[in-house]
C-alpha atoms as a PDB file:
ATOM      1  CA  UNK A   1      50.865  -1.680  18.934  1.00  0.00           C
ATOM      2  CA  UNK A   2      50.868  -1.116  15.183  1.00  0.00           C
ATOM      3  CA  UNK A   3      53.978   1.323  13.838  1.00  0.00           C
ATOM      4  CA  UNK A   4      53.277   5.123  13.405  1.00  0.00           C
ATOM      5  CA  UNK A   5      52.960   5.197   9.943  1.00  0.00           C
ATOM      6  CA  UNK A   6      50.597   2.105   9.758  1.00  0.00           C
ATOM      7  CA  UNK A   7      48.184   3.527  12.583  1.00  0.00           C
ATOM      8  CA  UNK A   8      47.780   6.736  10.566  1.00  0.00           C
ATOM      9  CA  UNK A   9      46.787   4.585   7.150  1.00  0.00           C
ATOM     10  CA  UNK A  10      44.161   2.609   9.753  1.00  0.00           C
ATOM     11  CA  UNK A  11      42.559   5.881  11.198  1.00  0.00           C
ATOM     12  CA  UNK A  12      41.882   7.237   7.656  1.00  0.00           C
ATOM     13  CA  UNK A  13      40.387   4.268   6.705  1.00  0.00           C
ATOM     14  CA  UNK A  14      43.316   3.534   3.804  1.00  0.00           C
ATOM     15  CA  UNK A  15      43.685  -0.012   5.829  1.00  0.00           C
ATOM     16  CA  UNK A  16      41.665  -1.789   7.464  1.00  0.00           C
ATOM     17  CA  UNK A  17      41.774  -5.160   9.761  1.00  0.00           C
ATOM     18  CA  UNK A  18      40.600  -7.383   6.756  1.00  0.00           C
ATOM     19  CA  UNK A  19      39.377 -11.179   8.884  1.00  0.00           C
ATOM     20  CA  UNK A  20      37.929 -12.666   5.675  1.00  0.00           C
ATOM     21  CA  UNK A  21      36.789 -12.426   2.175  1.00  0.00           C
ATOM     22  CA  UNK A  22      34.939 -14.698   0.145  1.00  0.00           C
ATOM     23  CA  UNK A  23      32.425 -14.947  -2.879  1.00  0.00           C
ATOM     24  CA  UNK A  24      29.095 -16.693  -1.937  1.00  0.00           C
ATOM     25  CA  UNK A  25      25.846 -16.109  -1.921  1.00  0.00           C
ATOM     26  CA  UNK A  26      23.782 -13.510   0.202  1.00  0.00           C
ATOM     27  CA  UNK A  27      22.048 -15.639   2.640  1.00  0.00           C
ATOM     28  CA  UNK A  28      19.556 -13.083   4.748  1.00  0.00           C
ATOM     29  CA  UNK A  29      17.279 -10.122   4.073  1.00  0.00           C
ATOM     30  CA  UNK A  30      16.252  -8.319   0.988  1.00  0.00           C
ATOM     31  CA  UNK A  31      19.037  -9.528  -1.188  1.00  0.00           C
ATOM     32  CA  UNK A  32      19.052 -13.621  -0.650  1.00  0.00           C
ATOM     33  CA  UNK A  33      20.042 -15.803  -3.175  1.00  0.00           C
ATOM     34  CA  UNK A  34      22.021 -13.591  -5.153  1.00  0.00           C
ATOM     35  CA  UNK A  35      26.238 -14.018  -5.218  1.00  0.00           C
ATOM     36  CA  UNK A  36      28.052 -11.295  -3.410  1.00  0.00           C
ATOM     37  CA  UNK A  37      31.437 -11.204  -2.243  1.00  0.00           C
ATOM     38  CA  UNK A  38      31.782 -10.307   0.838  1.00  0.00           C
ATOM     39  CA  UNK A  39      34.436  -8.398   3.057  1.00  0.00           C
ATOM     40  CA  UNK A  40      34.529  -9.642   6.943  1.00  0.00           C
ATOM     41  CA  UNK A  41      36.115  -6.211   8.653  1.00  0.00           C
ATOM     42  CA  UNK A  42      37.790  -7.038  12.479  1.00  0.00           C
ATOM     43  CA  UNK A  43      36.580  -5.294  15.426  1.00  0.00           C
ATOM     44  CA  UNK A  44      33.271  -4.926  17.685  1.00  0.00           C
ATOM     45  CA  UNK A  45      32.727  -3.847  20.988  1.00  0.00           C
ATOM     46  CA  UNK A  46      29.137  -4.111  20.839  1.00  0.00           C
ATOM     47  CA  UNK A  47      28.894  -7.822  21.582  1.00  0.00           C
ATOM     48  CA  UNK A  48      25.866  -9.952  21.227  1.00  0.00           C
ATOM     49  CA  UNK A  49      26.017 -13.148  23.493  1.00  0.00           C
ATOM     50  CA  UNK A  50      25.057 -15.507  20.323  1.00  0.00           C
ATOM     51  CA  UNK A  51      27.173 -13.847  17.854  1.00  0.00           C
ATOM     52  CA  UNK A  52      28.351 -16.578  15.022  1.00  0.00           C
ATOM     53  CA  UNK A  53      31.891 -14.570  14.927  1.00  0.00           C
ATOM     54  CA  UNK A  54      33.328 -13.917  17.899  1.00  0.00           C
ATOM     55  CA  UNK A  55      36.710 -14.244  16.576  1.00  0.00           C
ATOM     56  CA  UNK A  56      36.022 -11.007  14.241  1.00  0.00           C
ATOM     57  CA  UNK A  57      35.551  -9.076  17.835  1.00  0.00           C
ATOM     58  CA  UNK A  58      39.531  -8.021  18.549  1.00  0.00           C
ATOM     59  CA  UNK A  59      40.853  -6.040  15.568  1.00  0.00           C
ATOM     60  CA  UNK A  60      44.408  -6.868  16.987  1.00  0.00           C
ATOM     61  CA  UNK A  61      43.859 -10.193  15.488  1.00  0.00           C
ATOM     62  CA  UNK A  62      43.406  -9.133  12.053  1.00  0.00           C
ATOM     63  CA  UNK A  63      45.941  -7.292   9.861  1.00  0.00           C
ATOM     64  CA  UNK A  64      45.599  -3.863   8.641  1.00  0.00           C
ATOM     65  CA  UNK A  65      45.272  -4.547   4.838  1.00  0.00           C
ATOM     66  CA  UNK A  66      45.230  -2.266   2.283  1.00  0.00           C
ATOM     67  CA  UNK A  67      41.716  -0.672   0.894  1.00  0.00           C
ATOM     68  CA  UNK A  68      43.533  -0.880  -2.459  1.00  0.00           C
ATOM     69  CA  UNK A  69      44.474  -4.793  -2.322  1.00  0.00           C
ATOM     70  CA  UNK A  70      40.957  -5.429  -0.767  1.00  0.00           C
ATOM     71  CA  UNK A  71      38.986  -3.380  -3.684  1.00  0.00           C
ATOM     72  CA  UNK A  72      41.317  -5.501  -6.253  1.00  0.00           C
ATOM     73  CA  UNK A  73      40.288  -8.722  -4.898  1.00  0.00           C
ATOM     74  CA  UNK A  74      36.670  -7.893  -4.955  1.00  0.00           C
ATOM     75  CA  UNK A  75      36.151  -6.731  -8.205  1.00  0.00           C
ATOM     76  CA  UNK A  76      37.199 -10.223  -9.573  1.00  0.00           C
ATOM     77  CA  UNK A  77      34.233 -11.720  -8.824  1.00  0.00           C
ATOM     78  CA  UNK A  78      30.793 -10.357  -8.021  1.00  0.00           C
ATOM     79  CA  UNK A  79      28.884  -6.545  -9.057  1.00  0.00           C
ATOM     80  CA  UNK A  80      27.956  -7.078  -5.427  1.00  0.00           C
ATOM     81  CA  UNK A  81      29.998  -6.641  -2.398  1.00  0.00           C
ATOM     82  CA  UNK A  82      29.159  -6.702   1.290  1.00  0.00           C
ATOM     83  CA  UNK A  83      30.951  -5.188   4.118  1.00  0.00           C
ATOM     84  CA  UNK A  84      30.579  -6.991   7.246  1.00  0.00           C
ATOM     85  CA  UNK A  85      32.338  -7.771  10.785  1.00  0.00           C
ATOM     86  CA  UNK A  86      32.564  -7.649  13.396  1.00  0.00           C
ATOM     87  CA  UNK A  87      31.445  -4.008  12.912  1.00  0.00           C
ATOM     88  CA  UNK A  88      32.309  -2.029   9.977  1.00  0.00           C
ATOM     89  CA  UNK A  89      31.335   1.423  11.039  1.00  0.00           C
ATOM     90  CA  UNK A  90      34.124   1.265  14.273  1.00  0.00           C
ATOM     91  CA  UNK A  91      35.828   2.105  10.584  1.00  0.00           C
ATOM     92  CA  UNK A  92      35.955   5.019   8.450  1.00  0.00           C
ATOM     93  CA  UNK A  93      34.172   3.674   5.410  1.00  0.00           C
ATOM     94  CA  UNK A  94      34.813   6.269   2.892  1.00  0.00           C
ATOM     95  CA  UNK A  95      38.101   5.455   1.489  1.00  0.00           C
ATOM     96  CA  UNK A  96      36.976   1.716   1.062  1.00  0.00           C
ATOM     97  CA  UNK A  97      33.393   2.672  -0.567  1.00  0.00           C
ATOM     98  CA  UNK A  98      35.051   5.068  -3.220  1.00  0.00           C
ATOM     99  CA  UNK A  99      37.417   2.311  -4.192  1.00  0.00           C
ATOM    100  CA  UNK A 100      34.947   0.143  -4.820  1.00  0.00           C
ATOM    101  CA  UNK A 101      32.129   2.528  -6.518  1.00  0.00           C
ATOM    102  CA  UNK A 102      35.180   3.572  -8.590  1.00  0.00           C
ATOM    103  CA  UNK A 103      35.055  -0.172  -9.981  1.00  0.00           C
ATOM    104  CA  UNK A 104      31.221  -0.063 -10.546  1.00  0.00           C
ATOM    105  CA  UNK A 105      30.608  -2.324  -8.144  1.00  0.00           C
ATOM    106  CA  UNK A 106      27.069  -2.263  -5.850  1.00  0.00           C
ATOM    107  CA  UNK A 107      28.537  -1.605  -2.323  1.00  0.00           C
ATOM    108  CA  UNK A 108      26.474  -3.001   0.708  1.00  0.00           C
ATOM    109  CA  UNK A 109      26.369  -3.044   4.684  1.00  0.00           C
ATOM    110  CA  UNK A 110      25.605  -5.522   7.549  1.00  0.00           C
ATOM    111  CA  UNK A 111      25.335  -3.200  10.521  1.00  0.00           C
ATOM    112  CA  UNK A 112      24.595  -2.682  14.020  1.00  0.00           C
ATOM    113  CA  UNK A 113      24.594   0.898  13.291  1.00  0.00           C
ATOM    114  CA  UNK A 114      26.293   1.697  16.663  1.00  0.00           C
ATOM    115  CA  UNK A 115      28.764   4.377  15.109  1.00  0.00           C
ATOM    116  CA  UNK A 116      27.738   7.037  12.807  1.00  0.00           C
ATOM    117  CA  UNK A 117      27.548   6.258   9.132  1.00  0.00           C
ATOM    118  CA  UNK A 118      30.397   6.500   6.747  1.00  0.00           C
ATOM    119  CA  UNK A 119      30.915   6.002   3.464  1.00  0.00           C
ATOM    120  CA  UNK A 120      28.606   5.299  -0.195  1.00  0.00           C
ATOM    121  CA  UNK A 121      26.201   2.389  -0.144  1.00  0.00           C
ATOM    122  CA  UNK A 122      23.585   1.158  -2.420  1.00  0.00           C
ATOM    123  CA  UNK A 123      22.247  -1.043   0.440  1.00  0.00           C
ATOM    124  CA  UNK A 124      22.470  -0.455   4.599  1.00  0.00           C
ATOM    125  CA  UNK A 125      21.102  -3.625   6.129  1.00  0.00           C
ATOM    126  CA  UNK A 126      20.560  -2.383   9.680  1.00  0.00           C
ATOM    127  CA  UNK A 127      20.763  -4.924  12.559  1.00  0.00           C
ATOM    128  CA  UNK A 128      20.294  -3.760  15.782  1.00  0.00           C
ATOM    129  CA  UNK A 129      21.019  -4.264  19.587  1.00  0.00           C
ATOM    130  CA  UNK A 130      19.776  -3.613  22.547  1.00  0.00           C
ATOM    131  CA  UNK A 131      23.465  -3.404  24.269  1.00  0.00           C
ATOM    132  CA  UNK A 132      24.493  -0.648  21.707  1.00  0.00           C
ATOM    133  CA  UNK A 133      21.557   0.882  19.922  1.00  0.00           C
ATOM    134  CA  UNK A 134      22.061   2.485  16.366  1.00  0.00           C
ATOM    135  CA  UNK A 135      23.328   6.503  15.866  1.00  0.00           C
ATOM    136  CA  UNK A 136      20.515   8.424  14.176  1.00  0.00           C
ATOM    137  CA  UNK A 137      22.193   8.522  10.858  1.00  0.00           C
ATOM    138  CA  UNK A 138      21.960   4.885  10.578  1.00  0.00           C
ATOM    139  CA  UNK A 139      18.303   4.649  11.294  1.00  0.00           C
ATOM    140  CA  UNK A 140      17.774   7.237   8.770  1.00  0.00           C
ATOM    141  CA  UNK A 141      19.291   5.845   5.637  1.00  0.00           C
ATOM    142  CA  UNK A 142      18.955   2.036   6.320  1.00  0.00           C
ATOM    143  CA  UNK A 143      16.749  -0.051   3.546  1.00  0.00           C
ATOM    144  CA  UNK A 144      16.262  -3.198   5.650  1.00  0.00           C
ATOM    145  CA  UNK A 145      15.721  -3.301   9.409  1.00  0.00           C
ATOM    146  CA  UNK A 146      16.529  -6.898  10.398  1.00  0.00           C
ATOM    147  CA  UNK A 147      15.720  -8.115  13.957  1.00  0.00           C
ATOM    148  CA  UNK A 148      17.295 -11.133  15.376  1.00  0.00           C
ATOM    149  CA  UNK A 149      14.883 -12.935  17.497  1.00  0.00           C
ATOM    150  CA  UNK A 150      16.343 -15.083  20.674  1.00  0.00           C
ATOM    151  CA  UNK A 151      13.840 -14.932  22.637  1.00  0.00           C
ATOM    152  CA  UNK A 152      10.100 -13.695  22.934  1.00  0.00           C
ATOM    153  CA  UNK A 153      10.896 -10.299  24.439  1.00  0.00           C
ATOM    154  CA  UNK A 154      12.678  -9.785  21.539  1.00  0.00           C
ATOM    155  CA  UNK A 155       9.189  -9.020  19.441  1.00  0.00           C
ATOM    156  CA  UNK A 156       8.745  -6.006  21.256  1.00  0.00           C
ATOM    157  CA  UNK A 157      12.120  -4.575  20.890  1.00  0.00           C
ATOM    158  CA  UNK A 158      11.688  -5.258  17.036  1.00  0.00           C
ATOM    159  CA  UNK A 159       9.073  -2.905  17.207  1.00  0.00           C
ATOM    160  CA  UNK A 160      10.842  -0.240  19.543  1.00  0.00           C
ATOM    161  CA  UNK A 161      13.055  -0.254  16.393  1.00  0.00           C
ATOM    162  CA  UNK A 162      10.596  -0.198  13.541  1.00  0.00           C
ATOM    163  CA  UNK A 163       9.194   3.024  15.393  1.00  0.00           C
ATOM    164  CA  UNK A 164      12.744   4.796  14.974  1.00  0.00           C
ATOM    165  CA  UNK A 165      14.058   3.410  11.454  1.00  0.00           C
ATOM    166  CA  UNK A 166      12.436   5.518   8.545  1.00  0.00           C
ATOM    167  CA  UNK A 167       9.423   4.907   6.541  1.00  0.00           C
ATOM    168  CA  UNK A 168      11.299   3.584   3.585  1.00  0.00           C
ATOM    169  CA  UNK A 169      13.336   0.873   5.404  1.00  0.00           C
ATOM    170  CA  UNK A 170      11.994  -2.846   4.750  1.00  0.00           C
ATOM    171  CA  UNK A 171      11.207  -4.584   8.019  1.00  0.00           C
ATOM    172  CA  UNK A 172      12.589  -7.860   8.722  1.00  0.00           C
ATOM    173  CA  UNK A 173      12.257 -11.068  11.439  1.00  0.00           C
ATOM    174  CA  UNK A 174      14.929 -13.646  11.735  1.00  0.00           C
ATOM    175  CA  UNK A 175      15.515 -16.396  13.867  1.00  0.00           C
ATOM    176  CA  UNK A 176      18.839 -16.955  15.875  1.00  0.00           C
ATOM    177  CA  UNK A 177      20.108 -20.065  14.575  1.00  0.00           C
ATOM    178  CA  UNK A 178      20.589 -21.817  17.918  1.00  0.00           C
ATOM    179  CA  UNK A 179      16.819 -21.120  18.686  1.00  0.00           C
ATOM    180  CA  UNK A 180      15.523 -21.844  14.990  1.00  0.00           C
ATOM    181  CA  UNK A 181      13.662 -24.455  15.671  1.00  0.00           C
ATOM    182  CA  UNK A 182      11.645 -22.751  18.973  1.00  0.00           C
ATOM    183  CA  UNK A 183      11.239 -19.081  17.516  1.00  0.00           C
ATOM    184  CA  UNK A 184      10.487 -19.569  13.808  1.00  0.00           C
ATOM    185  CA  UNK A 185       7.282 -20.825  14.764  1.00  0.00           C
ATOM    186  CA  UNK A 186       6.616 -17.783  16.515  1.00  0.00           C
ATOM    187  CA  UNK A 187       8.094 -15.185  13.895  1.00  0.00           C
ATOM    188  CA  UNK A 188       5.617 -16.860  11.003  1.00  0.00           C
ATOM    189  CA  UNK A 189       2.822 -16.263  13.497  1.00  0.00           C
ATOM    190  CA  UNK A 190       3.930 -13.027  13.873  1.00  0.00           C
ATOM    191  CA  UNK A 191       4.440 -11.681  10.646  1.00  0.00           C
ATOM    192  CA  UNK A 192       0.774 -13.456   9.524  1.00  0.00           C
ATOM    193  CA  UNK A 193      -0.769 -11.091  12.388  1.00  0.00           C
ATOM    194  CA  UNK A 194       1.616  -8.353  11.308  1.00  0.00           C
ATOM    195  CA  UNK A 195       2.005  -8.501   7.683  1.00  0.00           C
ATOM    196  CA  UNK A 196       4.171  -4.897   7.684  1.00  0.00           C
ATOM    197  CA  UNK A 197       7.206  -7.252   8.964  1.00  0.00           C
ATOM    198  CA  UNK A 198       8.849 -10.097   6.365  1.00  0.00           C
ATOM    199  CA  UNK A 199      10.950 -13.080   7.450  1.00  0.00           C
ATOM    200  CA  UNK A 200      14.439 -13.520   6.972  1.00  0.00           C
ATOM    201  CA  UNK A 201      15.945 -17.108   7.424  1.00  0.00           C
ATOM    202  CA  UNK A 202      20.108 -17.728   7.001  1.00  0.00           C
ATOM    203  CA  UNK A 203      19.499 -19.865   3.802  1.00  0.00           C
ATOM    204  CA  UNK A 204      23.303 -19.906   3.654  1.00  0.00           C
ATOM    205  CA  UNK A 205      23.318 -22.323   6.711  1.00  0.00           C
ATOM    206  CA  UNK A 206      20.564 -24.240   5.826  1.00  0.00           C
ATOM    207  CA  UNK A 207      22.801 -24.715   2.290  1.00  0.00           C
ATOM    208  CA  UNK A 208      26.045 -25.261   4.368  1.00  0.00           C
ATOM    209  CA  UNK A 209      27.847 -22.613   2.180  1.00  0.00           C
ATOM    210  CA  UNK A 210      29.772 -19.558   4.025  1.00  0.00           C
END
């Protein structure tokens, strides 16, 4: 149980349960290959049976750190940051993306989009699933659509999803890693049949970087 006063910073957003930051490079979607430093927030209830960071799921793990120390950190490297988790929008985002707009920096999001949207970004990478589908808001401002594909079933939920993200939002197909080598195969047979969709590939494993 956090103290009173510490609680009250968390629920306006003024702290959140920082896991992990780093500077690397973006490995997935629209943005790959360029350096971003990214922000790992703690806390998801929306669990995905393959998700690569459990540990990021219980928010008790992680401290409540201040917006303010997190934004200072950031702006020493990168003009590109990317909020992640675990899943950001459990959070109020608006404290954290006026900080960092207020440094000039481009402000991304990985996403489920399970909660409503909150905060500024420059970029909502929207990737949904099926055991918590997105809010509407989310669906209508997200740029990229990513799917993760486990299995073959998987194709048509990535087109449930295309049918509810808007016009505007770039449509991506990416493997899970643990099934790479069985459903890449697949998604480039895919996308050559239907050439609206693009792959996405975690270039960051492949190049054993974070």
């Amino acid at each position: 149980m956090l103290p009173k006063e510490i609680q009250l910073e968390v629920n306006k957003g003024a702290m959140l349960p920082l896991m992990e930051e780093f500077y690397t490079i973006q490995g997935e979607g629209s943005h790959t290959g360029r350096a971003a430093y990214f922000i790992r927030i703690g806390g998801c209830d929306v669990g995905c049976h393959w998700c690569d960071v459990k540990e990021s799921w219980n928010a008790e793990l992680h401290p409540p750190t201040s917006v303010d120390l997190i934004v200072e950190n950031a702006a020493k490297y990168a003009d590109t940051v990317v909020v992640t988790g675990g899943e950001p929008l459990s959070w109020d985002m608006t404290f954290l993306t006026k900080r960092l707009k207020e440094k000039n920096l481009k402000v991304h999001i990985e996403t489920s989009g399970a909660f409503p949207l909150s905060g500024t970004w420059d970029w909502i990478c929207l990737s949904p699933k099926k055991n918590k589908l997105p809010t509407q808001t989310v669906y209508d401002n997200a740029h990229e659509l990513k799917v993760i594909i486990y299995n073959k079933h998987d194709f048509i939920f990535a087109e449930e999803q295309a049918e509810l993200v808007n016009d505007n939002a770039i449509l991506f197909l990416q493997p899970e890693w643990s099934k790479k080598e069985e459903m890449t195969p697949l998604i480039v047979d895919y996308v050559m049949n239907n050439p609206k969709w693009r792959v996405s590939l975690q270039t960051h494993k492949y190049l054993n970087i974070p």
